[in-house]
C-alpha atoms as a PDB file:
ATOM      1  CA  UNK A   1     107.636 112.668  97.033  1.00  0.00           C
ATOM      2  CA  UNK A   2     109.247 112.063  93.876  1.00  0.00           C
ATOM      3  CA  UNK A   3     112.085 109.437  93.742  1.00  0.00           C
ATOM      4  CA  UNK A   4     114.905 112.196  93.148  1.00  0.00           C
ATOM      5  CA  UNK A   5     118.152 110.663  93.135  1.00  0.00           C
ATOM      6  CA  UNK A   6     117.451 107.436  94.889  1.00  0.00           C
ATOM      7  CA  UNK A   7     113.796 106.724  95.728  1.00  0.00           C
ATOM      8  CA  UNK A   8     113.925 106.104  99.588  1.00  0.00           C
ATOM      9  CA  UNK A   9     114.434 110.184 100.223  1.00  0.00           C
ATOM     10  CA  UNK A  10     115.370 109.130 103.679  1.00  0.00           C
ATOM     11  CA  UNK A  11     115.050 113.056 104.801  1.00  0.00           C
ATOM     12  CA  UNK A  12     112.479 114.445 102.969  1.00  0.00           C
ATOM     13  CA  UNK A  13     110.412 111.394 104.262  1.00  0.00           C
ATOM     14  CA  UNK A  14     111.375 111.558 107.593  1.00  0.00           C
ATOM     15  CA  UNK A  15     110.614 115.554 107.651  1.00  0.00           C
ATOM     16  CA  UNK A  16     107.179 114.808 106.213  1.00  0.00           C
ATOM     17  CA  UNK A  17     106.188 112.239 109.025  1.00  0.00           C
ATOM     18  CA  UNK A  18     107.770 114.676 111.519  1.00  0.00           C
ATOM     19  CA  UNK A  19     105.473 117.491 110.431  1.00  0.00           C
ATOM     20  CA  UNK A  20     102.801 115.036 110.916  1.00  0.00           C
ATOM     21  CA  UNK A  21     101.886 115.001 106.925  1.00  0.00           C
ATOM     22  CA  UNK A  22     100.733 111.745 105.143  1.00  0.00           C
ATOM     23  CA  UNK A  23     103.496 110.610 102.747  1.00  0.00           C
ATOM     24  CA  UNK A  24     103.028 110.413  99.253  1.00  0.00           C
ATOM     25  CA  UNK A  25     105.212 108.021  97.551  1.00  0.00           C
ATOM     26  CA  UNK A  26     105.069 107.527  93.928  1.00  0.00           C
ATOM     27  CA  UNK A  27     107.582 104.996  93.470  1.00  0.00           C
ATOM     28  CA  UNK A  28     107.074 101.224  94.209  1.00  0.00           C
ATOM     29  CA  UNK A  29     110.963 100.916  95.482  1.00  0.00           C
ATOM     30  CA  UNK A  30     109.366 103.656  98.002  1.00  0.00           C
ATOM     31  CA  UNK A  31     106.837 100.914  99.243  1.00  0.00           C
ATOM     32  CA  UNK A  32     109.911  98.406  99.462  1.00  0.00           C
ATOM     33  CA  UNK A  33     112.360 100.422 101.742  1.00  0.00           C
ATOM     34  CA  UNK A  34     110.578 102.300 104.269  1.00  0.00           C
ATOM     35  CA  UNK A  35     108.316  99.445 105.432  1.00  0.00           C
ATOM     36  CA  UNK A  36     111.321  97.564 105.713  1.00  0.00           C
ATOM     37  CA  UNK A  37     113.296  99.737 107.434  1.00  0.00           C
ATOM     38  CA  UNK A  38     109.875 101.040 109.501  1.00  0.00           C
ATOM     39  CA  UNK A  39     107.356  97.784 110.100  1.00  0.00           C
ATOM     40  CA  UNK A  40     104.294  97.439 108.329  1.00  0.00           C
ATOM     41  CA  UNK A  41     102.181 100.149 109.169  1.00  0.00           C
ATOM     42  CA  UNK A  42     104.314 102.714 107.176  1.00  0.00           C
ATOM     43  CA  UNK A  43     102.298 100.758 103.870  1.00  0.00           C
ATOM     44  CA  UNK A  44      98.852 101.920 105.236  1.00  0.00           C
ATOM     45  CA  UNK A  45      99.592 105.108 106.255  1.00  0.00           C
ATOM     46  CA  UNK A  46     101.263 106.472 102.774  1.00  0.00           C
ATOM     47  CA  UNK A  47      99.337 107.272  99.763  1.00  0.00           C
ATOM     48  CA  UNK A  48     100.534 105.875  96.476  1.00  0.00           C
ATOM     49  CA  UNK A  49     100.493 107.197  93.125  1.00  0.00           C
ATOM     50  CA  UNK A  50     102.443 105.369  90.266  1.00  0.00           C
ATOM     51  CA  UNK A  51     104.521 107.424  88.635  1.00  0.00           C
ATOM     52  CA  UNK A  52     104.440 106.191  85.285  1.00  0.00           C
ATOM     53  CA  UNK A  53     100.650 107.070  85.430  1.00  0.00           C
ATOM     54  CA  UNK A  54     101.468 110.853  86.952  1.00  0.00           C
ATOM     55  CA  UNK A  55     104.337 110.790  83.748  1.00  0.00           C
ATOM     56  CA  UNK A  56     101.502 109.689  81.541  1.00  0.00           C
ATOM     57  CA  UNK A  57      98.542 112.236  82.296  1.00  0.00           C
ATOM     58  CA  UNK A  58     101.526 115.532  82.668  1.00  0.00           C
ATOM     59  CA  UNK A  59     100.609 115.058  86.784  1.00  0.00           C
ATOM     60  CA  UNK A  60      96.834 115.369  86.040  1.00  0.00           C
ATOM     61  CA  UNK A  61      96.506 112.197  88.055  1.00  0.00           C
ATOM     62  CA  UNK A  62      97.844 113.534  91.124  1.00  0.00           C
ATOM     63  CA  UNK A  63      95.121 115.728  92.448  1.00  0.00           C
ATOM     64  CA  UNK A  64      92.397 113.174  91.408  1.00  0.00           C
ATOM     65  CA  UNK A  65      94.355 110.545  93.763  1.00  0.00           C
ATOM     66  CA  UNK A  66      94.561 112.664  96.017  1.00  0.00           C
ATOM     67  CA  UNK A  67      90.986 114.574  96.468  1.00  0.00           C
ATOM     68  CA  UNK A  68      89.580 110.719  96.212  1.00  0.00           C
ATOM     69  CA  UNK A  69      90.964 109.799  99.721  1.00  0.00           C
ATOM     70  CA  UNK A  70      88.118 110.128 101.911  1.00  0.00           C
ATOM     71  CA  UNK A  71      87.748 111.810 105.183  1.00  0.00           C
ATOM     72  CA  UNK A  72      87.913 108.782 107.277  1.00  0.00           C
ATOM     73  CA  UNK A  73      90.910 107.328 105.141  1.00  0.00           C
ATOM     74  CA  UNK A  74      93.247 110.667 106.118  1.00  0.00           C
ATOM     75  CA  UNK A  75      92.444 110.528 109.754  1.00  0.00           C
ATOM     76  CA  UNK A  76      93.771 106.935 109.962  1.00  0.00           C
ATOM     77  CA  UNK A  77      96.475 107.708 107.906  1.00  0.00           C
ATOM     78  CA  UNK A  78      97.326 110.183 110.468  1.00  0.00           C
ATOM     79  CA  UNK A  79      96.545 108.362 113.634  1.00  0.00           C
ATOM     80  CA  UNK A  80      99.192 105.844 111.815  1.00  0.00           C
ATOM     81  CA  UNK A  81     102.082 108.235 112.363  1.00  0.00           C
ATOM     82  CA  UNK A  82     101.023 109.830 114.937  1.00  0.00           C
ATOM     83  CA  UNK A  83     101.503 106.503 116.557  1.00  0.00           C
ATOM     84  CA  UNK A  84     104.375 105.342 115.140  1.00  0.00           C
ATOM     85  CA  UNK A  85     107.040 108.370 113.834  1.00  0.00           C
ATOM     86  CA  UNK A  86     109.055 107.857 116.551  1.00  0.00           C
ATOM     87  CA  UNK A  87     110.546 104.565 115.495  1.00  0.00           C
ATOM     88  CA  UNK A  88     111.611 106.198 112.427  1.00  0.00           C
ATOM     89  CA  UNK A  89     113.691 108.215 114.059  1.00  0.00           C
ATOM     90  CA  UNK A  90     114.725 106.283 116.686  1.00  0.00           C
ATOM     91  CA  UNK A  91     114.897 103.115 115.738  1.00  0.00           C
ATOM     92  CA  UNK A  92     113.544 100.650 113.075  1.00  0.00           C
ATOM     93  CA  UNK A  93     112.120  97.101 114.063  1.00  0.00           C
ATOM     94  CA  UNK A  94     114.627  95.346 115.662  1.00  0.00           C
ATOM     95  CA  UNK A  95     115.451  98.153 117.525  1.00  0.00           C
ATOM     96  CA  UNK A  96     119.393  98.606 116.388  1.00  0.00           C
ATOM     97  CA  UNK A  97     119.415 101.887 114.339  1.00  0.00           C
ATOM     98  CA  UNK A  98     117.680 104.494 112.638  1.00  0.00           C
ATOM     99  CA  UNK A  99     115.990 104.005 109.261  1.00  0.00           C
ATOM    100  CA  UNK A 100     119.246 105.883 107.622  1.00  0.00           C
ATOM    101  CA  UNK A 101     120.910 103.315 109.171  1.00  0.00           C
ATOM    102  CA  UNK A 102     119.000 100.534 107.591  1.00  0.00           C
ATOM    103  CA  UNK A 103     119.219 102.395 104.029  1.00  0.00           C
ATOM    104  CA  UNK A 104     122.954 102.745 104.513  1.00  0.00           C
ATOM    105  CA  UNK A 105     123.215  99.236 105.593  1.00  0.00           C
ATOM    106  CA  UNK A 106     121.388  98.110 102.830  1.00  0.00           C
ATOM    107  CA  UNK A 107     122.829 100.306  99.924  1.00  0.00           C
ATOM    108  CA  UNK A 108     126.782  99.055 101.579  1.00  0.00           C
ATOM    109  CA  UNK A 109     125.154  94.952 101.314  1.00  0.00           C
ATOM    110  CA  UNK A 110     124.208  95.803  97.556  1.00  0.00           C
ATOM    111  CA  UNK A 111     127.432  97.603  96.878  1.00  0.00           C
ATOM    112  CA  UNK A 112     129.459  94.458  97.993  1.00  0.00           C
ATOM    113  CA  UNK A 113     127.269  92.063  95.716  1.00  0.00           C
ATOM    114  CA  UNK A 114     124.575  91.494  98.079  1.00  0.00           C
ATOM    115  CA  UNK A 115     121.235  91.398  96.767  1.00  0.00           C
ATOM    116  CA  UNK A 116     119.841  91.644 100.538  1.00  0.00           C
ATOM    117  CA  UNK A 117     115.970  90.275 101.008  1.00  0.00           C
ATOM    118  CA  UNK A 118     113.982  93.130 102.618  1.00  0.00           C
ATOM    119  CA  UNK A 119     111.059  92.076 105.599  1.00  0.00           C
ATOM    120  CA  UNK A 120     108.406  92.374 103.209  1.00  0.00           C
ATOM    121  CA  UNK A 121     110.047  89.581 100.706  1.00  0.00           C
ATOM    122  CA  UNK A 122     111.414  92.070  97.684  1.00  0.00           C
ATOM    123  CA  UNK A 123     115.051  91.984  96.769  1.00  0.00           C
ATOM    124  CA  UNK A 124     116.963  95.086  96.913  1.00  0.00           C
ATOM    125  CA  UNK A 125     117.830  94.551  93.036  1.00  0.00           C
ATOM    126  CA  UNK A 126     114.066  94.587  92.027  1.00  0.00           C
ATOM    127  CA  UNK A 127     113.540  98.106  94.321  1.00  0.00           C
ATOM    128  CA  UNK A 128     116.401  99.968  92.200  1.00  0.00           C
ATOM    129  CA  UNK A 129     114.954 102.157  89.399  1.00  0.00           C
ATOM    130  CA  UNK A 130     117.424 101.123  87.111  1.00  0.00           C
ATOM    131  CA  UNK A 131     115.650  98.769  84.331  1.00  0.00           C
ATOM    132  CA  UNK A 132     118.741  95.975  85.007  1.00  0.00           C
ATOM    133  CA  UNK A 133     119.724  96.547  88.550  1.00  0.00           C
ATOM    134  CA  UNK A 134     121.739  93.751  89.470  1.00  0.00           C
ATOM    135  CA  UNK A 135     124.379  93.497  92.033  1.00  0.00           C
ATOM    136  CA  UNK A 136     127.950  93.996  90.712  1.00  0.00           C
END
């Protein structure tokens, strides 16, 4: 999914695991947020693509990535949401919330001048696309 306005695309993501689909995320900020806001195994069941490289090659890149992931690799990437969609709808780790919830909560933290530590270590500043995100 491309970043779009801001690169979590809570919906689009959320309609993607719902149909079952393995996300795509070409965005590291997507890598960031929605294991954050989803536990771990959203990481292993996605399929990244930089985008600078996709920007680089006109998208070339894309169905290379793509056709590479093996047989084996998409069935567990499946398995991983069959297993585990619901708590992105429902709830994200510690069980208080929705993952909208958790982007909102975050995006309200960083809009106040909180640079807010997600689980997997990253700052919310170095997730923003902007080249000098910093927190006002």
């Amino acid at each position: 999914m491309p970043t779009g306005d801001w690169p979590s695309r809570v919906p689009a993501t959320q309609d993607c695991l719902a149909m079952g689909a393995i996300p795509v995320f070409f965005h590291p900020t997507q890598l960031a947020i929605w294991p954050d806001a989803a536990g771990g195994w959203l990481r292993d069941a996605v399929v990244f693509i930089d985008q600078k490289q996709v920007q680089a090659d006109n998208g070339t890149s894309v169905l290379a990535a793509l056709r590479a992931v093996g047989a084996s690799e998409l069935e567990r990437k499946r398995a991983l949401v069959r297993a585990h969609f619901g708590r992105m709808v429902w709830a994200y780790e510690s069980g208080a919330g929705d993952v909208f919830d958790r982007v909102l909560q975050l995006a309200a933290e960083y809009a106040r001048g909180v640079d807010s530590t997600l689980h997997g270590g990253e700052r919310v500043s170095e997730c923003c696309q902007l080249e000098a995100a910093t927190p006002r």
